[in-house]
Protein backbone atom coordinates (compact mmCIF):
# COMPACT_ATOMS: atom_id res chain seq x y z
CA UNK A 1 90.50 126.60 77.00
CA UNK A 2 92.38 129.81 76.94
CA UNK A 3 94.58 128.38 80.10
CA UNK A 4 96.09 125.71 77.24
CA UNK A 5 96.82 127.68 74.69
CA UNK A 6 99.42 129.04 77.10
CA UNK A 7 101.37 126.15 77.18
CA UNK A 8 103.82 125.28 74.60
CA UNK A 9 107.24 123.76 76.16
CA UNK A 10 109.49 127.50 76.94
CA UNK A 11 111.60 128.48 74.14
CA UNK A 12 115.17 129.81 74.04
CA UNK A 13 114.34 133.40 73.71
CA UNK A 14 117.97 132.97 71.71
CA UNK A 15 116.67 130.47 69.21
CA UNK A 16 113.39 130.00 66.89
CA UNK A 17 113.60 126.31 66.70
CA UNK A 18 111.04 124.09 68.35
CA UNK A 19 112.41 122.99 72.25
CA UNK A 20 110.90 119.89 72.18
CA UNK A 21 113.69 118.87 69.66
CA UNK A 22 116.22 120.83 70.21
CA UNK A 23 116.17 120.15 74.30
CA UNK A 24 118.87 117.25 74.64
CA UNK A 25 116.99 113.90 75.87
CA UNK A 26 117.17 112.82 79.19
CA UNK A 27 118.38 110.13 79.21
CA UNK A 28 118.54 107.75 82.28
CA UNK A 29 122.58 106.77 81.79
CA UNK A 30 124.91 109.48 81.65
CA UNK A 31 127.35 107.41 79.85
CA UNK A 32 126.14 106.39 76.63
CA UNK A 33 128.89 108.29 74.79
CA UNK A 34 131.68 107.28 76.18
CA UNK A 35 132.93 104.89 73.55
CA UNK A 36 132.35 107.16 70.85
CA UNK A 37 134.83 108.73 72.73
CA UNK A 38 137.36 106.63 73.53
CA UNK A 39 136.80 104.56 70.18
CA UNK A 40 136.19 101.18 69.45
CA UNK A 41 135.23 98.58 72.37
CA UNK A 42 135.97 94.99 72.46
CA UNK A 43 133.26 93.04 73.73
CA UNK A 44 134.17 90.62 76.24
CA UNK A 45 130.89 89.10 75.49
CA UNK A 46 130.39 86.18 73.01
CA UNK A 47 127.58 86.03 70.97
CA UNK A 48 127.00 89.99 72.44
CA UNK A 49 124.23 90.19 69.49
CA UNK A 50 121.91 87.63 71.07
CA UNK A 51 121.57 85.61 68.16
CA UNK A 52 118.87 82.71 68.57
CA UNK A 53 119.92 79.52 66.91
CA UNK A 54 118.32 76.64 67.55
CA UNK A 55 115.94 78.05 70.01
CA UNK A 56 119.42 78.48 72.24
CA UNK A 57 121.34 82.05 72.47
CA UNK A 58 125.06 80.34 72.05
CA UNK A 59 127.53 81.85 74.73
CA UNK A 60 125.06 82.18 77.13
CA UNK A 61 122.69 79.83 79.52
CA UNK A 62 118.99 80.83 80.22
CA UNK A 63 116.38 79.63 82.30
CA UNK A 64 114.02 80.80 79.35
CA UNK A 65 111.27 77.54 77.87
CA UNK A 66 110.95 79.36 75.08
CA UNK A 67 112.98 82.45 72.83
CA UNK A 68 111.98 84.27 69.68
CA UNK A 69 114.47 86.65 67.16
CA UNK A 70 112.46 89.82 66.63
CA UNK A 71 113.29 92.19 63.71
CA UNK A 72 111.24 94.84 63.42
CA UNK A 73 110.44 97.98 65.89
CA UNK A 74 114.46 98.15 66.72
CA UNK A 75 116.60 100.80 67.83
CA UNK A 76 118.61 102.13 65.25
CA UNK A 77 121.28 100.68 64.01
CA UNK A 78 120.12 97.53 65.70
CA UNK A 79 118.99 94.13 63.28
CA UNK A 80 117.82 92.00 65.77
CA UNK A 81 116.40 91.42 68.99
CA UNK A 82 116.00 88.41 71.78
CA UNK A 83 112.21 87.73 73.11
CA UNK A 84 110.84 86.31 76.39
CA UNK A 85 107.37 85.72 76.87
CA UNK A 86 107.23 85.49 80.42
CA UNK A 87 104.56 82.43 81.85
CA UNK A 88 103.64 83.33 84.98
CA UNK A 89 104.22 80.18 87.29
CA UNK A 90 106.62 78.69 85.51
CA UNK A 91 109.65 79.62 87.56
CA UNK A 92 110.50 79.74 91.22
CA UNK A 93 112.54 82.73 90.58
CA UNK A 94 113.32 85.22 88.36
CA UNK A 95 114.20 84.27 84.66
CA UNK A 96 117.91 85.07 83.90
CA UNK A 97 119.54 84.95 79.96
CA UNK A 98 123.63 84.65 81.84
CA UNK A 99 127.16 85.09 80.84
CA UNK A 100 130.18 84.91 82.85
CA UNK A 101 133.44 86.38 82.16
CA UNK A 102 136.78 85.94 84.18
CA UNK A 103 138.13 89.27 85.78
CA UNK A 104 141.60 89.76 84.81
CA UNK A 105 142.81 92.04 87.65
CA UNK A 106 141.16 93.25 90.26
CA UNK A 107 139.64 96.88 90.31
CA UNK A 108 139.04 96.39 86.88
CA UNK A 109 136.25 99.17 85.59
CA UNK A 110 133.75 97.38 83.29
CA UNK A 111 130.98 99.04 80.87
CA UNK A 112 127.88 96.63 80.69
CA UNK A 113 125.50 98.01 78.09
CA UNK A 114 122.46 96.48 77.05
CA UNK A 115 119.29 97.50 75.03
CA UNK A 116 115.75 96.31 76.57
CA UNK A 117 111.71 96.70 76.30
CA UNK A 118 109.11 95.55 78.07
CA UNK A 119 105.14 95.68 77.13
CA UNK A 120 105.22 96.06 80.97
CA UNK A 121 107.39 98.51 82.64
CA UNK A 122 109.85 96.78 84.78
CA UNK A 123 109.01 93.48 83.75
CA UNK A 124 112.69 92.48 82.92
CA UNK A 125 115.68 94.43 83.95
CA UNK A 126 119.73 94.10 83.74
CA UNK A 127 121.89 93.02 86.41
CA UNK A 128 125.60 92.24 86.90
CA UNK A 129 127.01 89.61 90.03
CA UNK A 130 130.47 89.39 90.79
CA UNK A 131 132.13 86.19 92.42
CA UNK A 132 135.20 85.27 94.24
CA UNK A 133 138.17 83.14 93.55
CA UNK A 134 135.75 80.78 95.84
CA UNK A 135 132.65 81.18 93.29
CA UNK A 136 130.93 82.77 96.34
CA UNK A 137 128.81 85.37 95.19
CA UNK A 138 130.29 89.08 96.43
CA UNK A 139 128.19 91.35 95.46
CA UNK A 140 125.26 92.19 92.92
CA UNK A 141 124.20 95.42 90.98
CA UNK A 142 120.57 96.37 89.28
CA UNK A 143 122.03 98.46 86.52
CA UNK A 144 118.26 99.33 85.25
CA UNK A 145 114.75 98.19 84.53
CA UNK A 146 112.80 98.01 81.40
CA UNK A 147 110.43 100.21 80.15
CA UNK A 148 107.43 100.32 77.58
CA UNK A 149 109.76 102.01 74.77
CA UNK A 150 113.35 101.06 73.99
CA UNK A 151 115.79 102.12 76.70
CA UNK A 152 119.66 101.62 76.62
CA UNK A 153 120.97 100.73 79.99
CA UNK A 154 124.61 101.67 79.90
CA UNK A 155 126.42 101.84 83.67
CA UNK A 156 130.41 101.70 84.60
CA UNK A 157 130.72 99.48 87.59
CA UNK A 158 134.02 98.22 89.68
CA UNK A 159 134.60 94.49 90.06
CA UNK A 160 136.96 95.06 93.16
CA UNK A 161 138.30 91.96 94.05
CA UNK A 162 136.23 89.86 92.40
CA UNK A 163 137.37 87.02 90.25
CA UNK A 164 134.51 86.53 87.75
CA UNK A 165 131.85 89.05 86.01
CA UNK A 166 128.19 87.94 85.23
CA UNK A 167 126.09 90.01 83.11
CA UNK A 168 122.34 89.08 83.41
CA UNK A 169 119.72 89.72 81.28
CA UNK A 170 116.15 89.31 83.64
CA UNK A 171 112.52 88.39 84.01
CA UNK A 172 110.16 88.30 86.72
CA UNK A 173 107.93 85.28 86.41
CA UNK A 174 104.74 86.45 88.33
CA UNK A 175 100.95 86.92 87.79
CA UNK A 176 100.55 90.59 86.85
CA UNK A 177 103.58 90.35 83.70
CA UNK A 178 102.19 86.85 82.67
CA UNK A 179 102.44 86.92 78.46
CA UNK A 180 104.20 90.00 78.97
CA UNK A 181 107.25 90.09 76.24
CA UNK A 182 110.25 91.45 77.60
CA UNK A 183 113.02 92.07 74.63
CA UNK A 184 117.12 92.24 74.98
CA UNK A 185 119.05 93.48 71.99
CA UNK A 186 123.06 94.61 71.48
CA UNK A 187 124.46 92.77 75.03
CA UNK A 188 128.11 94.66 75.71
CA UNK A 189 131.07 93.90 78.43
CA UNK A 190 134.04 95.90 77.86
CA UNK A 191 136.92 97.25 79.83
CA UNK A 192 136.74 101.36 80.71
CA UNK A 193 138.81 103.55 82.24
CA UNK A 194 135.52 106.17 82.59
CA UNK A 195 134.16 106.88 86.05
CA UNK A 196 132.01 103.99 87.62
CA UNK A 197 128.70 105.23 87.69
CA UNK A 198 126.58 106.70 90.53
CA UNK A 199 123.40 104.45 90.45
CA UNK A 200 121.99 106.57 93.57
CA UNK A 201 118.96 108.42 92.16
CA UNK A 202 120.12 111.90 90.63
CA UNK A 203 118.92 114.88 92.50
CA UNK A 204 115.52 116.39 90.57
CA UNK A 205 117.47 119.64 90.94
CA UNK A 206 119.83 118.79 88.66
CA UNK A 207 117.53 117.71 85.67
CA UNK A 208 116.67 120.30 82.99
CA UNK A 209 113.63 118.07 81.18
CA UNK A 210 111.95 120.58 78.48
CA UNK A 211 108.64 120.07 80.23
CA UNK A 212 107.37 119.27 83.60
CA UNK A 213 103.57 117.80 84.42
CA UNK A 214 102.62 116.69 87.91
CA UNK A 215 100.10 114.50 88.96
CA UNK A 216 97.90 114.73 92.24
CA UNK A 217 95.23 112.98 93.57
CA UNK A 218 94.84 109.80 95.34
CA UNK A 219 95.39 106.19 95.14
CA UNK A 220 94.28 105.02 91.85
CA UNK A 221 97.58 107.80 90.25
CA UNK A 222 100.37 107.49 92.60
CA UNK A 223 103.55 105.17 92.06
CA UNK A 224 103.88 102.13 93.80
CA UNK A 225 106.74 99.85 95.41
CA UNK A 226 108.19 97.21 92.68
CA UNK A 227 106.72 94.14 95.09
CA UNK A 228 103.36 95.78 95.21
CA UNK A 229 100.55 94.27 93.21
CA UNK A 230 98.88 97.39 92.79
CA UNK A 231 99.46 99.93 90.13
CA UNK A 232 98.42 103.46 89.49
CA UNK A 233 98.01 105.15 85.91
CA UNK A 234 100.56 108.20 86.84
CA UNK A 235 103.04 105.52 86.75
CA UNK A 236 101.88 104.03 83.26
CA UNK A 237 102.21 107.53 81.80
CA UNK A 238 105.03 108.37 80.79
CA UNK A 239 105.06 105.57 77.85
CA UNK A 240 103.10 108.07 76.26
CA UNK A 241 104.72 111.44 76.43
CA UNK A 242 107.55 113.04 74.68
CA UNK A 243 111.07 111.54 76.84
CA UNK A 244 111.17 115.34 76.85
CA UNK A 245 108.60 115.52 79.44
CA UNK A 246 109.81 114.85 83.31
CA UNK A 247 106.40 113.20 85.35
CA UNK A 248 106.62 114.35 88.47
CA UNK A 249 104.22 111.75 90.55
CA UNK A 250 103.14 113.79 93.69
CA UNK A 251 100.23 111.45 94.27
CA UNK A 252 99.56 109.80 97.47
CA UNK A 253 96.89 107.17 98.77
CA UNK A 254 94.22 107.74 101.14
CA UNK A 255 94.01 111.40 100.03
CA UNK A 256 91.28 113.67 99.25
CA UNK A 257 90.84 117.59 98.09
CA UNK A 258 90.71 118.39 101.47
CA UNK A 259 93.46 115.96 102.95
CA UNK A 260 96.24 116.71 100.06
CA UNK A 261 96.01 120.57 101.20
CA UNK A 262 95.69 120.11 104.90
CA UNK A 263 98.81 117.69 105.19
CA UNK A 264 101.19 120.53 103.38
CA UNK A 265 101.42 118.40 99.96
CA UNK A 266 99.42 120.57 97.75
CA UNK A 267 102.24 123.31 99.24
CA UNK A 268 105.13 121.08 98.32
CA UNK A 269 103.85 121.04 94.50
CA UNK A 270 103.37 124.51 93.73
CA UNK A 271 107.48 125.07 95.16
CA UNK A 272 108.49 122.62 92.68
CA UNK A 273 107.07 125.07 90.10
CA UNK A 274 106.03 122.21 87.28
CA UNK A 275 104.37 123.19 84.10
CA UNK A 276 101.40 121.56 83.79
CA UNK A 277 99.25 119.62 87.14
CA UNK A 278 97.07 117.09 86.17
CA UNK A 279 94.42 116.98 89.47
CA UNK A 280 92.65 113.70 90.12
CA UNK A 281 90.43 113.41 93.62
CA UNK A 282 87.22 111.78 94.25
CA UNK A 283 87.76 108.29 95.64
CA UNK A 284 88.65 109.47 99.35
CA UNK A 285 86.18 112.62 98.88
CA UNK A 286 83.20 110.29 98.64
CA UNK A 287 83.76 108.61 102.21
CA UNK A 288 81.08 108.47 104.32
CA UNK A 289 80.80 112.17 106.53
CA UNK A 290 82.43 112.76 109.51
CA UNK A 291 86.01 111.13 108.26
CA UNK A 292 88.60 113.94 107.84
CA UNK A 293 89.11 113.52 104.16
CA UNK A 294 85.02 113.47 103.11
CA UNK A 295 83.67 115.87 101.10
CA UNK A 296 80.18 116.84 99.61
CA UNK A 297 80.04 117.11 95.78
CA UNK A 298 78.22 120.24 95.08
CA UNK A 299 80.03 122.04 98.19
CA UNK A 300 83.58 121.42 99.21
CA UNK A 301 84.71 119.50 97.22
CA UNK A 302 83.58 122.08 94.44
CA UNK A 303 85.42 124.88 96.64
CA UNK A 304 88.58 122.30 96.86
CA UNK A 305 88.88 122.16 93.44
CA UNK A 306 88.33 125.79 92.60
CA UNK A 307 91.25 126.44 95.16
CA UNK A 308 93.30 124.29 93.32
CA UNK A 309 92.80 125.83 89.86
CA UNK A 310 93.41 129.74 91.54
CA UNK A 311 96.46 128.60 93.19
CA UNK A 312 98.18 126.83 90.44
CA UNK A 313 97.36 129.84 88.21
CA UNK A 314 98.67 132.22 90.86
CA UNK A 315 101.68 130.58 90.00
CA UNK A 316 101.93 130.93 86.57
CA UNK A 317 100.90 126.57 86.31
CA UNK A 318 98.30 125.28 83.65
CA UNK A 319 95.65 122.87 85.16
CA UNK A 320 94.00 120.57 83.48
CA UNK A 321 91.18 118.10 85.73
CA UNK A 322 90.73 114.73 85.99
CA UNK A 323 87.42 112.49 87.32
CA UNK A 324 87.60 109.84 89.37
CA UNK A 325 88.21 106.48 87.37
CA UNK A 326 85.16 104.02 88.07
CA UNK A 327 85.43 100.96 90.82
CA UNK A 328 84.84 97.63 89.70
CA UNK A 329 81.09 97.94 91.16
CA UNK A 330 78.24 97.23 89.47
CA UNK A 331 74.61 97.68 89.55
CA UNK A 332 71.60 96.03 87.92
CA UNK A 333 72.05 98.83 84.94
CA UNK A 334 75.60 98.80 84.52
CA UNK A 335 78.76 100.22 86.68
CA UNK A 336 77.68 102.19 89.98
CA UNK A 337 77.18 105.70 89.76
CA UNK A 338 78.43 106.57 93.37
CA UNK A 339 81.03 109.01 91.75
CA UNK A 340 78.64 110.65 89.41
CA UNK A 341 78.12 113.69 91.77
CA UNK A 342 81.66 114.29 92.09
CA UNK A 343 82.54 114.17 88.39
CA UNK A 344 78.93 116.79 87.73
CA UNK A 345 80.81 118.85 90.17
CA UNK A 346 84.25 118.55 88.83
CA UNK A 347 82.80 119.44 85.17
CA UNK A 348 81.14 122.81 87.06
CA UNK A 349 84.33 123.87 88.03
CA UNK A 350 86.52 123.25 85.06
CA UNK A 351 83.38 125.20 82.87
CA UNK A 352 83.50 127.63 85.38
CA UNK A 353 87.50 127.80 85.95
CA UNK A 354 88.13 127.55 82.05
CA UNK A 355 90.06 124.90 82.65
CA UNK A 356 90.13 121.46 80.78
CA UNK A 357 88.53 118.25 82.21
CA UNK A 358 89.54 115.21 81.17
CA UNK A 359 86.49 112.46 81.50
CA UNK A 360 88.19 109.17 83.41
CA UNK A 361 85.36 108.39 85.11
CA UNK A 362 83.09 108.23 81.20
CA UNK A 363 86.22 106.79 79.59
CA UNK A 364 86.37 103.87 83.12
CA UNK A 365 82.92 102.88 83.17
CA UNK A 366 82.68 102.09 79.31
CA UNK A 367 85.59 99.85 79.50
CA UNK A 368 84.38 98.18 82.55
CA UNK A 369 80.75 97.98 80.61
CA UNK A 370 82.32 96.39 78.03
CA UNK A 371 84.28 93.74 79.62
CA UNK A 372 81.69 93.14 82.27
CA UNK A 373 82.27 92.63 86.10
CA UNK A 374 84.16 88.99 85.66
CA UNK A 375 85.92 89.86 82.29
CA UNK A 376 87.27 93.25 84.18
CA UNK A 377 88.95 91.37 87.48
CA UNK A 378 92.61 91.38 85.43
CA UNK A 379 92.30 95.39 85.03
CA UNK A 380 92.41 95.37 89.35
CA UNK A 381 94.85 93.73 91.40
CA UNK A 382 92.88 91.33 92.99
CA UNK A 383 88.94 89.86 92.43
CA UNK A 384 87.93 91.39 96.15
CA UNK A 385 89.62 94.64 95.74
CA UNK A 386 87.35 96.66 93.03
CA UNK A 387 89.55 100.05 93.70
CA UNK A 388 93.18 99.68 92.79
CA UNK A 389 94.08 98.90 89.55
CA UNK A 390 97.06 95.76 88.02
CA UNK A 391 99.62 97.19 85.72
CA UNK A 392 97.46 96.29 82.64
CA UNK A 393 94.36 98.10 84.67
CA UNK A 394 96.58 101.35 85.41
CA UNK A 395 98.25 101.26 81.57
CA UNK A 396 94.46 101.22 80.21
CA UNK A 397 93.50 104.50 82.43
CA UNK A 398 96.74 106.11 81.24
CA UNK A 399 96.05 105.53 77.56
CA UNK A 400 92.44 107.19 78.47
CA UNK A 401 94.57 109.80 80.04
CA UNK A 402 96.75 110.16 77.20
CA UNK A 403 93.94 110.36 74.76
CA UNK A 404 92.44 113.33 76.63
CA UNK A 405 95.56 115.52 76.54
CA UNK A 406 95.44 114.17 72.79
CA UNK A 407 92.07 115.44 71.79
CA UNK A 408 93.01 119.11 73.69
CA UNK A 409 94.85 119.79 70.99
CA UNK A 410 98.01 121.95 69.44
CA UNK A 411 98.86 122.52 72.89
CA UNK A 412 99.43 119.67 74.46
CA UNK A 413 99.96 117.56 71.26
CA UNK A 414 104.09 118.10 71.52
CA UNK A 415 103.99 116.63 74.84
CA UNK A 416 102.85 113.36 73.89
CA UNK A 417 104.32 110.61 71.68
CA UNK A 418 102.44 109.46 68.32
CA UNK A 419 99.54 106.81 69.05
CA UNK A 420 102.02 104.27 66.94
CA UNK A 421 104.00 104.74 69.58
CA UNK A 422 101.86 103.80 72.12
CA UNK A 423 102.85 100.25 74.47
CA UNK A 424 100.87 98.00 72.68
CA UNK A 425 99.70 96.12 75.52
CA UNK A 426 97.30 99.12 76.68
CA UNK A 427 95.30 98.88 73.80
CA UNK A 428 95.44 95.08 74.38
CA UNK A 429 94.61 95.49 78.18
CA UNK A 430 91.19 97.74 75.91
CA UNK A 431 90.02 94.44 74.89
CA UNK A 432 87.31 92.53 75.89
């Protein structure tokens, strides 16, 4: 445990105060001040507030069967907020909340602000459409994508030569986000003369987060494509840290200790210099001999790992271990053991390493136990696939995840958010 007590956020060797709060926040729109600066806006919205009346938002048309006012868990400064449930089936296509606004001149610069939160991550999102003099449709812009906490999306974009402005506030209306609630608060259209914005993703050079924590391993951790059905917990994580904290997902599927090394990405991590690596293998290591990414337990896969934990302290990086998480598998006694070796052996090394271990594989199994081989199907993303996890599967391994680096202590406590902070819907996806 001595590796963790080394590592508390860096300070400014100039300053005694805390980094965590005094580190700006990273925001993911560089141009959320703007109107302080250039004063008061007029919103070419109507109703920008989203007030329900009626069950009907007036000013705008929606697709939505059903809305809700929310009041409580707001930004500041904000009263009231617009609900969706989404019901999975019920649309064709993606929900929409709509307003359109003539353009008066073309090359107008607009600023389209809008606060949103999904129990989901990137269950709902914001767009704008622009149309012609001819209502065709010219172009259309994703201006940002919900996430378990409040975010304010806040982009400058060009209407060029079209005639009209939409703003759309949207859901998408599919299996894995069924009864998800996705929330809209504090709508804004208003005419800027600030730079439009550069939606391109920002070099990682050129963020300064207080913190850095990587994630390797396999699978069941790495980030996946929006369309995918699949989900891993290294992209349900971040929910639950400090917005200080930049996640930097270097998972990748198919991958084992000995695979992750020999294909250069293990290299790759270590130049990016993050402060903390999470390490997660065993799926891929348990393959049957012979196949290039197999190891044995008690042997190589022991040596992988102890690799790992000397190079990453070489290089001046804490470690802390992960097991396996469990597959949906199970025997006449319970959920398989068929990872048991590997998680014996990854508890060796972290004893023998002084490193922390974080118990996925303990934390998996009782879920799974609990909620029994029918009542776990919605935790994977399909009944025949018992591997790779849904988005309410992958949120409920990164709450185990998050309760680990909870229980380490003083040490990694700053990183993480309070537990009332926590999406709600991983404690719901807990349930039986």
């Amino acid at each position: 445990m001595n590796a963790v007590r080394r590592w508390p956020p860096r300070r400014d060797p100039d300053s005694t105060k805390d980094p965590v709060m005094t580190t700006p926040v990273r925001i993911l729109l560089p141009f959320a001040c703007l109107a302080a600066l250039a004063g008061a806006e007029e919103n070419l919205l109507r109703n920008g507030a989203l007030a329900l009346a009626d069950g009907a938002v007036a000013g705008w048309s929606t697709t939505a069967p059903g809305l809700a006012a929310v009041d409580k868990d707001l930004p500041a400064g904000i009263s009231a907020a617009l609900q969706v449930t989404i019901a999975a089936g019920d649309a064709h296509s993606h929900g929409q909340i709509v307003q359109r606004i003539p353009v008066a001149k073309a090359g107008t610069r607009y600023r389209i602000a809008v606060w949103t939160k999904a129990a989901m991550p990137r269950a709902g999102y914001v767009q704008a459409k622009f149309y012609g003099a001819d209502r065709k449709e010219l172009k259309r812009i994703t201006l940002g994508t919900a996430t378990a906490a409040w975010t304010r999306i806040d982009q400058v974009v060009d209407a060029g030569e079209a005639a009209a402005v939409e703003v759309l506030l949207r859901w998408i209306p599919d299996a894995r986000y069924d009864r998800t609630a996705v929330l809209f608060a504090d709508a804004l259209l208003a005419t800027t003369d600030a730079p439009v914005t550069d939606l391109k993703p920002r070099a990682e050079a050129a963020i300064k987060p207080a913190y850095t924590v990587a994630l390797v391993g396999d699978s069941t951790v790495q980030a996946y494509p929006e369309r995918s059905d699949r989900r891993g917990w290294g992209e349900m994580l971040a929910p639950f840290l400090s917005p200080q904290v930049q996640i930097l997902n270097r998972a990748a599927g198919g991958r084992s200790t000995a695979t992750f090394r020999s294909e250069g990405l293990w290299t790759k991590v270590l130049a990016e210099k993050p402060d903390l690596v999470l390490i997660q293998f065993g799926h891929n290591d348990s393959h049957e001999p012979g196949r290039p990414e197999s190891t044995e337990a008690a042997t190589t896969y022991a040596d992988n790992l102890r690799r790992y934990v000397s190079d990453a302290k070489d290089a001046g990086i804490a470690v802390v271990l992960v097991t396996p998480p469990p597959r949906r598998v199970f025997a006449a006694s319970g959920v398989s053991t068929v990872f048991r070796p590997y998680v014996a052996a990854m508890h060796a090394v972290a004893a023998e390493t002084g490193v922390p271990c974080i118990d996925l594989y303990d934390g998996g199994c009782a879920l799974l136990q609990e909620r029994g081989e029918a009542g776990s199907i919605a935790l994977f993303c399909s009944e025949k696939d018992r591997s790779h996890f849904s988005a309410a599967g992958a949120l409920a391994m990164a709450r185990l995840v998050a309760e680990g680096l909870l229980a380490l202590g003083d040490a990694t406590r700053s990183l993480l958010r309070t537990s009332d902070q926590w999406p709600a819907v991983a404690t719901a996806a807990q349930q039986p």
